[in-house]
PDB file of N, CA and C in Angstrom:
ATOM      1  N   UNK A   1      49.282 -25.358 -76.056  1.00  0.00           N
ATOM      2  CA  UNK A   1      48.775 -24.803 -77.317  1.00  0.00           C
ATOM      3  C   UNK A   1      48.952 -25.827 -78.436  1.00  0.00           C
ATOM      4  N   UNK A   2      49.598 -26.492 -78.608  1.00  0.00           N
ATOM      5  CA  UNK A   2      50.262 -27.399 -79.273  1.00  0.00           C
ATOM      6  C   UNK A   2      49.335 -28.868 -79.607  1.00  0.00           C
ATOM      7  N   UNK A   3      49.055 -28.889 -78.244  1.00  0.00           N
ATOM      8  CA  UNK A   3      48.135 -30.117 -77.972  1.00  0.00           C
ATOM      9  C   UNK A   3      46.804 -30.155 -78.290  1.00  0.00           C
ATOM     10  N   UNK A   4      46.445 -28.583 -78.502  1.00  0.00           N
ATOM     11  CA  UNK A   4      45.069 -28.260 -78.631  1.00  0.00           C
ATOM     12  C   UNK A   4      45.041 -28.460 -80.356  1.00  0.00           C
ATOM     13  N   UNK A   5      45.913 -28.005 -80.747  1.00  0.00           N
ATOM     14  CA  UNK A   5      45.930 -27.749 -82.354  1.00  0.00           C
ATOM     15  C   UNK A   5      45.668 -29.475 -82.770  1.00  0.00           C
ATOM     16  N   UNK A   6      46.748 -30.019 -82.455  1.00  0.00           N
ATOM     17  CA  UNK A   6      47.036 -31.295 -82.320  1.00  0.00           C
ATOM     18  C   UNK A   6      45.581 -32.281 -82.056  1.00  0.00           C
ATOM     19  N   UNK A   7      44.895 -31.894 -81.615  1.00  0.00           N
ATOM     20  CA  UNK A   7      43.496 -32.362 -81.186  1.00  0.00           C
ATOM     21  C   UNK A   7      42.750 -32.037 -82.345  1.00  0.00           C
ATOM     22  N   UNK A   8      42.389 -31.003 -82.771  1.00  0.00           N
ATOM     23  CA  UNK A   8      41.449 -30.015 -83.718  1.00  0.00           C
ATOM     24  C   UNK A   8      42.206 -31.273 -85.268  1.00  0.00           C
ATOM     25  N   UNK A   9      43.307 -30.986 -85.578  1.00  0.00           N
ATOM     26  CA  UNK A   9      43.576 -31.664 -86.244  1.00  0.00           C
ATOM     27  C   UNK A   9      42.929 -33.187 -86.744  1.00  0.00           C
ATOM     28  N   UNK A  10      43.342 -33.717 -85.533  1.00  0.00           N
ATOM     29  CA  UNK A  10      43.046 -35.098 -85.447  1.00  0.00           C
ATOM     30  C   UNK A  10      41.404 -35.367 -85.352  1.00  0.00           C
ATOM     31  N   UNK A  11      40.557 -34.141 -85.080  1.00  0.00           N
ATOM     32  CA  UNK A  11      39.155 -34.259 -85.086  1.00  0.00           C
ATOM     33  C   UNK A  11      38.751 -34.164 -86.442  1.00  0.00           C
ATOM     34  N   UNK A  12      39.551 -32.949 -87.405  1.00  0.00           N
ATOM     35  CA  UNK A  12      39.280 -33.035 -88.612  1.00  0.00           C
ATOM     36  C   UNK A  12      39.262 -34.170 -89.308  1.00  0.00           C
ATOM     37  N   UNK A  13      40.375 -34.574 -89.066  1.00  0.00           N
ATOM     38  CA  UNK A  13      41.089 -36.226 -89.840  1.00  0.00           C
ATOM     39  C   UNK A  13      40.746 -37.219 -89.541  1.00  0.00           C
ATOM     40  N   UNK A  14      39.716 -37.651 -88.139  1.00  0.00           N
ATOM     41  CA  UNK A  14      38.701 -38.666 -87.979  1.00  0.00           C
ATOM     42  C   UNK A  14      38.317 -39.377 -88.995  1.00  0.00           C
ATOM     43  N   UNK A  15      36.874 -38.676 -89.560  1.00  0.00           N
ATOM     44  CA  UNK A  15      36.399 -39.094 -90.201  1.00  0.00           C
ATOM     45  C   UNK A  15      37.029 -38.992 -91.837  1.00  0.00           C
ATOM     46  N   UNK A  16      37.807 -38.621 -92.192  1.00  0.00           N
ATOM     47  CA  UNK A  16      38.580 -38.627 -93.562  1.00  0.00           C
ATOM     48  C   UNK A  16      39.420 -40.119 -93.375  1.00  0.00           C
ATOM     49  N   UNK A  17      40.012 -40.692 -91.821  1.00  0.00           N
ATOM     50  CA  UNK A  17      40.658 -41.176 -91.828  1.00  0.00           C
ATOM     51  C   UNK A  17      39.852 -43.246 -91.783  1.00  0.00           C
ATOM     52  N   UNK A  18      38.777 -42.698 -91.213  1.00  0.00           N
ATOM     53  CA  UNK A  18      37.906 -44.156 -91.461  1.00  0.00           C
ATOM     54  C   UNK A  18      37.382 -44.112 -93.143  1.00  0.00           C
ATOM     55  N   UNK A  19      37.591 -43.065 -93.969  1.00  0.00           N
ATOM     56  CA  UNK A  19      37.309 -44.025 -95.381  1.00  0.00           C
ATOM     57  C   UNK A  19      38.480 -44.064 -96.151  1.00  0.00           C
ATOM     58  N   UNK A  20      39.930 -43.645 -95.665  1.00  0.00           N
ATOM     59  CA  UNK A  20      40.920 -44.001 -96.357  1.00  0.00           C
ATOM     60  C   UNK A  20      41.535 -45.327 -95.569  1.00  0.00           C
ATOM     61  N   UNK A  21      42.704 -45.780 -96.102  1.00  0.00           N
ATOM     62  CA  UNK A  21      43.141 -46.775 -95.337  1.00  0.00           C
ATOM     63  C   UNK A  21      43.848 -46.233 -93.965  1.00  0.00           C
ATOM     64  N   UNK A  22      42.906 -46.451 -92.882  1.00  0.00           N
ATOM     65  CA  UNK A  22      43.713 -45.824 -92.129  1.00  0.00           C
ATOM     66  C   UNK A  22      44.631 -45.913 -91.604  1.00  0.00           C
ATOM     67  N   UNK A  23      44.955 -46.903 -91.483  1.00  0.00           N
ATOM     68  CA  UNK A  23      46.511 -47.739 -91.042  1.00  0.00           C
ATOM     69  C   UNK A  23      47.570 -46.979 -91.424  1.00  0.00           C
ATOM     70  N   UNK A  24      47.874 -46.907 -92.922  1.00  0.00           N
ATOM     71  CA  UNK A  24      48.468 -45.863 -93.988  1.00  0.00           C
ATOM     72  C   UNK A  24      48.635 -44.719 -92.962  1.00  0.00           C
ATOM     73  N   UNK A  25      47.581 -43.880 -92.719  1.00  0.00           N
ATOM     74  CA  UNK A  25      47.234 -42.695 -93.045  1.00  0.00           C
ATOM     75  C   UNK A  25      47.885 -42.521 -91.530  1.00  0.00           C
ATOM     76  N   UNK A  26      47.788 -43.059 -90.636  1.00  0.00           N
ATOM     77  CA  UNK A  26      48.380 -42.841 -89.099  1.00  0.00           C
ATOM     78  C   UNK A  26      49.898 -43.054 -89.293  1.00  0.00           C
ATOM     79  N   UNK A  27      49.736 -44.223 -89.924  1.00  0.00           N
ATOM     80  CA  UNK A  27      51.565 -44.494 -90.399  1.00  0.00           C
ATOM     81  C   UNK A  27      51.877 -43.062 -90.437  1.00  0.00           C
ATOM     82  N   UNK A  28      52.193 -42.695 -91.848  1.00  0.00           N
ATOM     83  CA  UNK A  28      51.946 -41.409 -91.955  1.00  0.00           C
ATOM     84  C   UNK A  28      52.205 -40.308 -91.348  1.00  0.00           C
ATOM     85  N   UNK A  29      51.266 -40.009 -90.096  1.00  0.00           N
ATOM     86  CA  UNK A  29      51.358 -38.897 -89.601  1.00  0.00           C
ATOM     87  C   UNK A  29      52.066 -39.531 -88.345  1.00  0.00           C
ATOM     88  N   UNK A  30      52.352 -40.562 -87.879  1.00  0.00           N
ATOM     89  CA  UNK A  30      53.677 -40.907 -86.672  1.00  0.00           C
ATOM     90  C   UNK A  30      54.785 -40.317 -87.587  1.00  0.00           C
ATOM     91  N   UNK A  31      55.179 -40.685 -88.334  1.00  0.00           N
ATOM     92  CA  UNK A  31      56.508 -40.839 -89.379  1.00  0.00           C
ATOM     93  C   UNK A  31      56.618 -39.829 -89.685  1.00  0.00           C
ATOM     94  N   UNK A  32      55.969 -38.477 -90.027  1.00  0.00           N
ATOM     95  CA  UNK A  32      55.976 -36.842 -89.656  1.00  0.00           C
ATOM     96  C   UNK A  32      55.596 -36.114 -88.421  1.00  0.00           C
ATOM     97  N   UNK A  33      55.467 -36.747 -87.216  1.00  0.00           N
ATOM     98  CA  UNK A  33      55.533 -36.227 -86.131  1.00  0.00           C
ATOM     99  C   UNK A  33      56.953 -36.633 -85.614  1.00  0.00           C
ATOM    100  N   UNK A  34      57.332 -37.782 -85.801  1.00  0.00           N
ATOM    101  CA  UNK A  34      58.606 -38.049 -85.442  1.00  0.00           C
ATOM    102  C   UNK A  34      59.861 -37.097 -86.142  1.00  0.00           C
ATOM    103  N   UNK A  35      59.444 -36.999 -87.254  1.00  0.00           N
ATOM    104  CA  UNK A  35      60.204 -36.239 -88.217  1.00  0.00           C
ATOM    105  C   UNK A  35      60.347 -34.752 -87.868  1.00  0.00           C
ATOM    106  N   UNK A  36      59.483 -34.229 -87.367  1.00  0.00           N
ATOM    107  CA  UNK A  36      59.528 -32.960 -86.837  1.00  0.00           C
ATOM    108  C   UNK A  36      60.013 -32.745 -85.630  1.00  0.00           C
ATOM    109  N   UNK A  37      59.963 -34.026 -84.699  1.00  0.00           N
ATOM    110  CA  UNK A  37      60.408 -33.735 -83.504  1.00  0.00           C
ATOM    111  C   UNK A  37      62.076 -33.876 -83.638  1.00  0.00           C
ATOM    112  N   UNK A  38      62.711 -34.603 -84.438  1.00  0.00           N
ATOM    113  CA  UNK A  38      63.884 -34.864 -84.555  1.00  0.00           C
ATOM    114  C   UNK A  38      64.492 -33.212 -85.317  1.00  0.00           C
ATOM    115  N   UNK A  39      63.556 -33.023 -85.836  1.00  0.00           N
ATOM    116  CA  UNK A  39      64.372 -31.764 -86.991  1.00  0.00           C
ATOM    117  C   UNK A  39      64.809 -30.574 -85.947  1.00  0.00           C
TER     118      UNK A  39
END
């Protein structure tokens, strides 16, 4: 279930993520996935 959300997400954030910097923007969401997995 998790993985699916996780997908949907990342489909949204595609294309938002090729006109921001995306580098940033993945940074980002590693550095709050990690963050959540630790919490």
């Amino acid at each position: 279930m998790h993985k699916v959300v996780s997908s949907q997400v990342t489909a949204l954030l595609l294309p938002v993520t090729t006109k921001l910097t995306s580098h940033e923007l993945i940074f980002a969401l590693l550095k709050s996935m990690i963050a959540k997995n630790n919490a």
